[in-house]
C-alpha atoms as a PDB file:
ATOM      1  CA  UNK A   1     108.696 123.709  84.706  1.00  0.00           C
ATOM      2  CA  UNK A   2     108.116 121.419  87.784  1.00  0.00           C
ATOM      3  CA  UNK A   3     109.389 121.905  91.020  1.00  0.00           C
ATOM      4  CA  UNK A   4     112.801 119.560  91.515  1.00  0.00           C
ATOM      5  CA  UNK A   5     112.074 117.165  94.516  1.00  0.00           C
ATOM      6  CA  UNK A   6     115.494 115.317  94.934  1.00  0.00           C
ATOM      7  CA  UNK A   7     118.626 115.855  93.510  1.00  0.00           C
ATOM      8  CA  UNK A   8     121.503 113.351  94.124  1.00  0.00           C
ATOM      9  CA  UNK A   9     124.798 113.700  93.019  1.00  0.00           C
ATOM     10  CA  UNK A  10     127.815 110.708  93.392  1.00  0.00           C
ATOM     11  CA  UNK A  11     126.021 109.246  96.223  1.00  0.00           C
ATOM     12  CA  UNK A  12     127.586 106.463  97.790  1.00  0.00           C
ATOM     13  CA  UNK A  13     126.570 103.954 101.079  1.00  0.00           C
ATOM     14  CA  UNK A  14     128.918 101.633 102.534  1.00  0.00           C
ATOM     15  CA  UNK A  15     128.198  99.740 105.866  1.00  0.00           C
ATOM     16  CA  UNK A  16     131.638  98.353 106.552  1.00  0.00           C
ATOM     17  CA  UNK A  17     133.658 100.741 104.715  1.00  0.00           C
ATOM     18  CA  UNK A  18     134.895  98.502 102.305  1.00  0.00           C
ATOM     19  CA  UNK A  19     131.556  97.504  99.748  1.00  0.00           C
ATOM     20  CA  UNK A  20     129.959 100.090  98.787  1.00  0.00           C
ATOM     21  CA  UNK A  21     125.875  99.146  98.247  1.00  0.00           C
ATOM     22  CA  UNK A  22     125.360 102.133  96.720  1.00  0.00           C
ATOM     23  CA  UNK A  23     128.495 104.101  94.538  1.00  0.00           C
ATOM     24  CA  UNK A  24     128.558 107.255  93.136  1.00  0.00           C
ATOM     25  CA  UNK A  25     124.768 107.155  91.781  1.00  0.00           C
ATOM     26  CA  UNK A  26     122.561 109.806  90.491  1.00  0.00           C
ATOM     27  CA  UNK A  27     119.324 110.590  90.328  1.00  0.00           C
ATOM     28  CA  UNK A  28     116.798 113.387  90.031  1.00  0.00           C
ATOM     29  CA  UNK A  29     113.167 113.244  90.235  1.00  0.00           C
ATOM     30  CA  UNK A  30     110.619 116.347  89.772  1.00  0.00           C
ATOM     31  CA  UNK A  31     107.404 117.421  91.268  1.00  0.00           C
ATOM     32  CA  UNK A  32     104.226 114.936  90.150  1.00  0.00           C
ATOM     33  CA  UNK A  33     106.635 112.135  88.827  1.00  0.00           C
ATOM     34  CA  UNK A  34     105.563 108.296  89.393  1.00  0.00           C
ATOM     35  CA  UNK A  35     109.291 106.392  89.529  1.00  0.00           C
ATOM     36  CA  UNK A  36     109.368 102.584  89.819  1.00  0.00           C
ATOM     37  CA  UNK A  37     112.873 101.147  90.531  1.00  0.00           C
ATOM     38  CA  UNK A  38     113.825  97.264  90.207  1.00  0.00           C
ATOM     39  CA  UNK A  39     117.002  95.299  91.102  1.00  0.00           C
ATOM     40  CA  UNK A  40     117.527  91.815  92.215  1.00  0.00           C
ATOM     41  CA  UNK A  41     117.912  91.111  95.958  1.00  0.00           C
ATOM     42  CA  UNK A  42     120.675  92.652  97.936  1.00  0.00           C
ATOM     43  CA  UNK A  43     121.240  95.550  94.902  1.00  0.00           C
ATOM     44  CA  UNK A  44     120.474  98.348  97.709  1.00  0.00           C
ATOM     45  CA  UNK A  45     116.939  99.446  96.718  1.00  0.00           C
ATOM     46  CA  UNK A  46     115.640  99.435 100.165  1.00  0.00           C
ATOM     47  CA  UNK A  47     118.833 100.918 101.056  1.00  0.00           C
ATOM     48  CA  UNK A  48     118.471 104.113  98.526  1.00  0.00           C
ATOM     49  CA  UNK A  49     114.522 104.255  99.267  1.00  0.00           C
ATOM     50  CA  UNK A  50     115.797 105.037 103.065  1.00  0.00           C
ATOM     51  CA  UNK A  51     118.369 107.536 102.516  1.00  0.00           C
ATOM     52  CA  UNK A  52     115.802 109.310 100.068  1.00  0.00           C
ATOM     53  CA  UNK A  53     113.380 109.025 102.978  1.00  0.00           C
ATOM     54  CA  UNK A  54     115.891 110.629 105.588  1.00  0.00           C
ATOM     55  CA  UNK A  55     115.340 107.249 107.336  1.00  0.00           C
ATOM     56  CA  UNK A  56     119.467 106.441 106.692  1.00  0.00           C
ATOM     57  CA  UNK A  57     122.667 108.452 105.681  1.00  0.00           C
ATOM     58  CA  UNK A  58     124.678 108.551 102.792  1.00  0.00           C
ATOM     59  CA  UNK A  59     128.026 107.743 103.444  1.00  0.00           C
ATOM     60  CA  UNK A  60     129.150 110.305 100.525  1.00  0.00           C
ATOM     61  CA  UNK A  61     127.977 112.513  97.707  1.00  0.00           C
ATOM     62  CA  UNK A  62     125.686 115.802  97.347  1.00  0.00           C
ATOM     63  CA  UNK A  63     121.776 115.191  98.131  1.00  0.00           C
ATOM     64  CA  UNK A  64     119.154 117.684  98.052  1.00  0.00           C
ATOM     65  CA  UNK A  65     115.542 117.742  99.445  1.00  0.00           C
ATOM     66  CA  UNK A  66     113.301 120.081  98.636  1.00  0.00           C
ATOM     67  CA  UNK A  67     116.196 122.855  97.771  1.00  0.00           C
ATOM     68  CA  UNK A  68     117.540 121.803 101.847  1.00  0.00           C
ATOM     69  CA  UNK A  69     121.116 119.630 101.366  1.00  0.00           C
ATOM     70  CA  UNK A  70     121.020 116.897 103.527  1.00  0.00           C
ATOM     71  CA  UNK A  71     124.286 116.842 105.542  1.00  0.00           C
ATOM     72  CA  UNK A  72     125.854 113.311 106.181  1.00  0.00           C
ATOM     73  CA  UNK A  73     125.442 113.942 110.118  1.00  0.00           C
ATOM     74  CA  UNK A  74     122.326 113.349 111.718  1.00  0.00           C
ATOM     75  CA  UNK A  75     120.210 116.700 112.287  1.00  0.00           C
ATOM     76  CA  UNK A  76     116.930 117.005 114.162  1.00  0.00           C
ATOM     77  CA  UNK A  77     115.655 118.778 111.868  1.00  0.00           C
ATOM     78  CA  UNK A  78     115.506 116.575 108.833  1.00  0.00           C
ATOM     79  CA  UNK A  79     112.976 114.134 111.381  1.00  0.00           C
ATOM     80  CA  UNK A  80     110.879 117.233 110.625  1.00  0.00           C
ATOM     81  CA  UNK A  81     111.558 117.346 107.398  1.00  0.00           C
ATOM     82  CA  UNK A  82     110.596 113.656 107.020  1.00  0.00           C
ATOM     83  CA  UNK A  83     107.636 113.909 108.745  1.00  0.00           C
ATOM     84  CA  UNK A  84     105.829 117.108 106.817  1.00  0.00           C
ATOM     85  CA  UNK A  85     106.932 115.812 103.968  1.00  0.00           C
ATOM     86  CA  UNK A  86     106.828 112.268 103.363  1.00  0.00           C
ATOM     87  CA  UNK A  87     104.794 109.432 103.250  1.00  0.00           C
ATOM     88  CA  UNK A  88     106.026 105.977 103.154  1.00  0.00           C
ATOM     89  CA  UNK A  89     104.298 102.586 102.545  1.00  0.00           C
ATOM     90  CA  UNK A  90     105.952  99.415 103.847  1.00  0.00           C
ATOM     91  CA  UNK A  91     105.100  96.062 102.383  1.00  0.00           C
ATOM     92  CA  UNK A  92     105.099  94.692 106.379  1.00  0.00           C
ATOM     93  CA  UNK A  93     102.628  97.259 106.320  1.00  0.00           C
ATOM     94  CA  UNK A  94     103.875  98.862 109.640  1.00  0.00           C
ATOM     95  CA  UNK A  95     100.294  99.094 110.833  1.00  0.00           C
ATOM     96  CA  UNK A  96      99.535  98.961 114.775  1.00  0.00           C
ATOM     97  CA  UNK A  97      97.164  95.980 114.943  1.00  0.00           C
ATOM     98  CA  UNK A  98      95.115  96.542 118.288  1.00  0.00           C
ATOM     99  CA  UNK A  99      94.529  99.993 116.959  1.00  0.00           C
ATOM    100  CA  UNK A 100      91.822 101.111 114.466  1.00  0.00           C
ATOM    101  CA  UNK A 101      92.344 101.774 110.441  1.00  0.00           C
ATOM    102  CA  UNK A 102      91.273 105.772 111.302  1.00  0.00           C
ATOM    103  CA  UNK A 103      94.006 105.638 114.303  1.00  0.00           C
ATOM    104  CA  UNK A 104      96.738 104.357 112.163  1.00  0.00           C
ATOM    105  CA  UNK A 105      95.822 106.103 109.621  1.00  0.00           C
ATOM    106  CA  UNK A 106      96.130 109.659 111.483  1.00  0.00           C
ATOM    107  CA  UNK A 107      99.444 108.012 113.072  1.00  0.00           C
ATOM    108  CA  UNK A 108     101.652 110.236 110.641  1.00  0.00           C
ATOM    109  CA  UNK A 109     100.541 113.873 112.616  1.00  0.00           C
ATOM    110  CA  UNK A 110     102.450 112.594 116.044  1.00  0.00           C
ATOM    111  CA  UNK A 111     105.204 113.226 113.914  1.00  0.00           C
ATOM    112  CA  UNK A 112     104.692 116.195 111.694  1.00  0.00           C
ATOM    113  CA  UNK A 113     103.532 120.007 112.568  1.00  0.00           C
ATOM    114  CA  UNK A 114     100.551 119.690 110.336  1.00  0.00           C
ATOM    115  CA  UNK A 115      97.198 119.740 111.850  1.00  0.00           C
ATOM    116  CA  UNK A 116      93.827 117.910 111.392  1.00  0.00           C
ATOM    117  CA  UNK A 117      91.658 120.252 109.437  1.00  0.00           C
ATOM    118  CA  UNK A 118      87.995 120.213 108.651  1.00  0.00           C
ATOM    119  CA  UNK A 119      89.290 119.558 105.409  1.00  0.00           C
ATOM    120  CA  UNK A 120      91.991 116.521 105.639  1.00  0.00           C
ATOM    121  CA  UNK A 121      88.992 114.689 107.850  1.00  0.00           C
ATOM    122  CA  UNK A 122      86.733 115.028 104.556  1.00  0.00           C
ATOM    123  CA  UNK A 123      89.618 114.121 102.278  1.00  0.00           C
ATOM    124  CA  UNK A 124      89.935 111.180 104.515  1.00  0.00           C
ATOM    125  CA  UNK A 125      86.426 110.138 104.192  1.00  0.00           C
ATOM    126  CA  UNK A 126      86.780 110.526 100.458  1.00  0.00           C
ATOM    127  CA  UNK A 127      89.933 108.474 100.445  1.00  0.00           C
ATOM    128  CA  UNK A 128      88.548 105.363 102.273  1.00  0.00           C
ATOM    129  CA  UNK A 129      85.632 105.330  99.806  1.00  0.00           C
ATOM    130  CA  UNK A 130      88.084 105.040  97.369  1.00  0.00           C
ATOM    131  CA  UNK A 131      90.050 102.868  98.742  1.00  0.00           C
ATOM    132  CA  UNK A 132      86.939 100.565  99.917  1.00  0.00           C
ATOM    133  CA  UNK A 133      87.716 100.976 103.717  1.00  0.00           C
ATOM    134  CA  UNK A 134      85.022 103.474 104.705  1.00  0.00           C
ATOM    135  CA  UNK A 135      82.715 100.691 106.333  1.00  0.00           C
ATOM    136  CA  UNK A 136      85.958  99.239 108.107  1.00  0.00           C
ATOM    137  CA  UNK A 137      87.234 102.830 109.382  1.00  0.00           C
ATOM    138  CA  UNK A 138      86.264 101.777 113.256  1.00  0.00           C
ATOM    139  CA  UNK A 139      87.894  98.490 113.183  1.00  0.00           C
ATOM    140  CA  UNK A 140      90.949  97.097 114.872  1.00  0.00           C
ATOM    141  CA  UNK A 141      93.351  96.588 111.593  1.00  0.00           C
ATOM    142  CA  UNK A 142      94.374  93.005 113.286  1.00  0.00           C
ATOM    143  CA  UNK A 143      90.858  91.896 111.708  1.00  0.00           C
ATOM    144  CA  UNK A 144      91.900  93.079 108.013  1.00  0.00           C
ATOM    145  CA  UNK A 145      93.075  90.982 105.300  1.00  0.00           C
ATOM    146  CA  UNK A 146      96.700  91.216 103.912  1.00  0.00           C
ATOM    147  CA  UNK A 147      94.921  93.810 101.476  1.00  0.00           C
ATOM    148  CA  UNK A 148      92.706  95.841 103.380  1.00  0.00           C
ATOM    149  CA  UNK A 149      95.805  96.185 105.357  1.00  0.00           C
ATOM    150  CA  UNK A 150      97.860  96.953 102.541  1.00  0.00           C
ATOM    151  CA  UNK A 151      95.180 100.270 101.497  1.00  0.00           C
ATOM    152  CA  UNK A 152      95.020 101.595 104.967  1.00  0.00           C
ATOM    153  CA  UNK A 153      98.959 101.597 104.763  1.00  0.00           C
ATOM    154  CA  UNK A 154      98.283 103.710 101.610  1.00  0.00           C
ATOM    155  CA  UNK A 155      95.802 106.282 103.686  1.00  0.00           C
ATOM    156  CA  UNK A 156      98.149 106.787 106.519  1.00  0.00           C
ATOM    157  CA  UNK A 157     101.110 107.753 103.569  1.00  0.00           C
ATOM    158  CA  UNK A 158      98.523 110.068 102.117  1.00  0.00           C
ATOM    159  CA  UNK A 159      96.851 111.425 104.195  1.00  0.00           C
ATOM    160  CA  UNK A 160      98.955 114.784 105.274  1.00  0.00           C
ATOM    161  CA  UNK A 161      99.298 115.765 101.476  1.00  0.00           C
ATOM    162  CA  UNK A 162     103.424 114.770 101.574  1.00  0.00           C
ATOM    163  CA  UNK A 163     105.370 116.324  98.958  1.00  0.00           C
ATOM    164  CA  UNK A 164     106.696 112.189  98.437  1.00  0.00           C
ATOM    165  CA  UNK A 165     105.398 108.968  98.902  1.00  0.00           C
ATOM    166  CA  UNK A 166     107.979 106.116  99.184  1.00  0.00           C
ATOM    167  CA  UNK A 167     106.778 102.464  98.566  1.00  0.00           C
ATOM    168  CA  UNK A 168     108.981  99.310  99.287  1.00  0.00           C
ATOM    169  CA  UNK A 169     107.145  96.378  97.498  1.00  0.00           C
ATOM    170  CA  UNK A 170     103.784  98.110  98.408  1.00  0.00           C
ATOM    171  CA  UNK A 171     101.816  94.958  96.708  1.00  0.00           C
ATOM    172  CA  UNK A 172     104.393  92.175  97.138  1.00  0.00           C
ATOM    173  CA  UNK A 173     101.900  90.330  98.963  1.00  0.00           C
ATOM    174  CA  UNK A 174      98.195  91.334  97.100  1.00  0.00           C
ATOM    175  CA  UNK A 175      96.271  89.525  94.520  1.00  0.00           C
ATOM    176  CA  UNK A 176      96.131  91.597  90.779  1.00  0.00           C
ATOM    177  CA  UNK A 177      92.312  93.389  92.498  1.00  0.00           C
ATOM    178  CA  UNK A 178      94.386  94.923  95.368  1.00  0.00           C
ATOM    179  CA  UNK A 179      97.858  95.703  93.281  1.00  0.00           C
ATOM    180  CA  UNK A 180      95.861  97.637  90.969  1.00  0.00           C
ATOM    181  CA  UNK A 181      93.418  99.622  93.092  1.00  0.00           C
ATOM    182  CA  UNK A 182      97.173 100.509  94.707  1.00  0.00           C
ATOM    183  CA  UNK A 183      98.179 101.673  91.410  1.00  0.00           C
ATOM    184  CA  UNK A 184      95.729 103.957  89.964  1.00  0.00           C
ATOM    185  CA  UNK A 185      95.912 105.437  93.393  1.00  0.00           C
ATOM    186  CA  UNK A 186      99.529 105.977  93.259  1.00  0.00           C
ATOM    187  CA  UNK A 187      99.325 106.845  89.599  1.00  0.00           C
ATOM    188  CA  UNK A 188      96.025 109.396  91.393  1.00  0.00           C
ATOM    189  CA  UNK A 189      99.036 111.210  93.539  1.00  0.00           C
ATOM    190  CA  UNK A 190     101.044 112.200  90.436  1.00  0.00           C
ATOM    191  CA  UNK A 191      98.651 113.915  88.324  1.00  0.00           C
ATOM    192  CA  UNK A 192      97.708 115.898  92.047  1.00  0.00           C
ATOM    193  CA  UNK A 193     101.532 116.579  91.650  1.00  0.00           C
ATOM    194  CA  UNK A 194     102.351 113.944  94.792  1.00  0.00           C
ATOM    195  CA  UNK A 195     106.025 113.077  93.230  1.00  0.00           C
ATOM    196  CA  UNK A 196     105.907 109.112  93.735  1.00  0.00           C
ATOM    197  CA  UNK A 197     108.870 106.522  94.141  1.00  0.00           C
ATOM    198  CA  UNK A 198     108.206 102.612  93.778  1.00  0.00           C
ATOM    199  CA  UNK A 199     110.372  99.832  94.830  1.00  0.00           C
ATOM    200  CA  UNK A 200     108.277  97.202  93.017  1.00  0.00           C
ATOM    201  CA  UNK A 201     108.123  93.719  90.662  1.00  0.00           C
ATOM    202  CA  UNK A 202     104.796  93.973  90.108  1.00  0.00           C
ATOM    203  CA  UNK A 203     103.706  94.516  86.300  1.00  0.00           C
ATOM    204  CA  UNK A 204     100.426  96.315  87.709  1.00  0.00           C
ATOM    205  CA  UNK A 205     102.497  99.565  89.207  1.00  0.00           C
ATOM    206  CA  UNK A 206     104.505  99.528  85.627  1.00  0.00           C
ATOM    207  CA  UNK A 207     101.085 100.417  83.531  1.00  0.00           C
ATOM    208  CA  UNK A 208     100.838 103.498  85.188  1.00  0.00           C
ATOM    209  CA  UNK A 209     104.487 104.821  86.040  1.00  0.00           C
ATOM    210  CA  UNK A 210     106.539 107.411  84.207  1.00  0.00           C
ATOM    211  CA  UNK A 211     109.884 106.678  85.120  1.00  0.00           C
ATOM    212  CA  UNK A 212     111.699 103.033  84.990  1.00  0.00           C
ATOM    213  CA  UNK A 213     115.023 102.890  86.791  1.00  0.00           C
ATOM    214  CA  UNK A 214     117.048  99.307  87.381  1.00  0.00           C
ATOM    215  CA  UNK A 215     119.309  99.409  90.164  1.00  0.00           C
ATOM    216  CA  UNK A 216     122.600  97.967  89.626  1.00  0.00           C
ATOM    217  CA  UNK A 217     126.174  98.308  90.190  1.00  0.00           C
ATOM    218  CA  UNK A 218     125.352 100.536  93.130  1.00  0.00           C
ATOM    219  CA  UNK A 219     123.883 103.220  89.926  1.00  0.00           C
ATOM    220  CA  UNK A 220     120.588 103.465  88.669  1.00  0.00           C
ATOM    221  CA  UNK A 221     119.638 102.821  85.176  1.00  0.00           C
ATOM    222  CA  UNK A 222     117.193 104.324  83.234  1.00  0.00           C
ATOM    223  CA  UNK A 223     114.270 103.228  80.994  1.00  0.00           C
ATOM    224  CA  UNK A 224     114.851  99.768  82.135  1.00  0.00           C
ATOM    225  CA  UNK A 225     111.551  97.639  82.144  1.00  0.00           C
END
């Protein structure tokens, strides 16, 4: 059976202490699965995809990480955590623009304790073939297009191996070309047993998912396309 990635149990996030944005909402997700969530602005998707990243706390409820519980104060370690562990893709992109795509992309081991092998510079080589950046790997990502962009975001998530990869509207701003080269990469990660979470509205990340959640109510609900 396949490894359980996050667990949460009656999770709840208020900001004010009187809404909640998020109440008493589960949801489990295993080793290798591809998860795309909807919900109409303001539901709290970008809110749940940052507590799930250890980017924000829960304000209540039981949430475990790789078999660690998250407490609800802040730790130092869970920035560790985060960083060997995750990847995230941002549909800002979150890029550095005077620096180059190989830069950015290698950005993600400043804040991890995993090292660049012999190996991760070849997968990296591989991935920007696939990703059609390998010609553009020495340029300043201020000279991209919105896609390009969009595809070195995807390296930098990837490239560490993370456990998870997070994506907030990752093609929210790419033609149908771009949204599904970001795809059947993402849909890539899962069968390599990268467990995969989506924040999307785009019909080209549904072909390949597993999992359809809507967010709702502050709950997540399932099978909902």
């Amino acid at each position: 059976m396949s490894r359980k990635i996050i667990e949460m149990r009656n999770i709840s996030k208020s900001y004010d202490s009187k809404a909640d944005v998020l109440s008493h909402l589960d949801f489990t997700v295993y080793e290798g699965d591809y998860v795309i969530i909807k919900g109409k602005s303001g539901s709290g998707k970008s809110t749940l995809l940052n507590i799930i990243g250890l980017l924000d706390k829960h304000s209540s409820g039981d949430y475990i990480f790789l078999d660690k519980e998250i407490k609800l104060k802040a730790n130092a370690e869970y920035d560790t955590l985060r960083g060997n562990n995750i990847g995230f893709v941002f549909q800002s992109y979150n890029l550095i623009e005077n620096y180059t795509v190989l830069d950015n992309i290698f950005m993600p081991f400043l804040y991890s304790t995993n090292k660049i092998t012999s190996k991760i510079l070849n997968d990296t080589n591989d991935l920007l073939e696939e990703l059609d950046l390998a010609q553009l790997k020495h340029q300043a990502v201020k000279f991209l297009s919105g896609g390009e962009k969009q595809r070195c975001a995807i390296a930098r998530a990837v490239v560490s191996n993370p456990r998870l990869v997070i994506a907030d509207e990752p093609t929210g701003n790419l033609d149908g070309e771009n949204a599904s080269i970001i795809s059947k990469q993402f849909r890539k990660l899962a069968n390599n047993k990268t467990t995969v979470i989506v924040v999307t509205h785009s019909d080209h990340l549904f072909q390949n998912a597993d999992i359809f959640y809507e967010l709702r109510q502050g709950r997540l609900w399932n099978n909902a396309i």
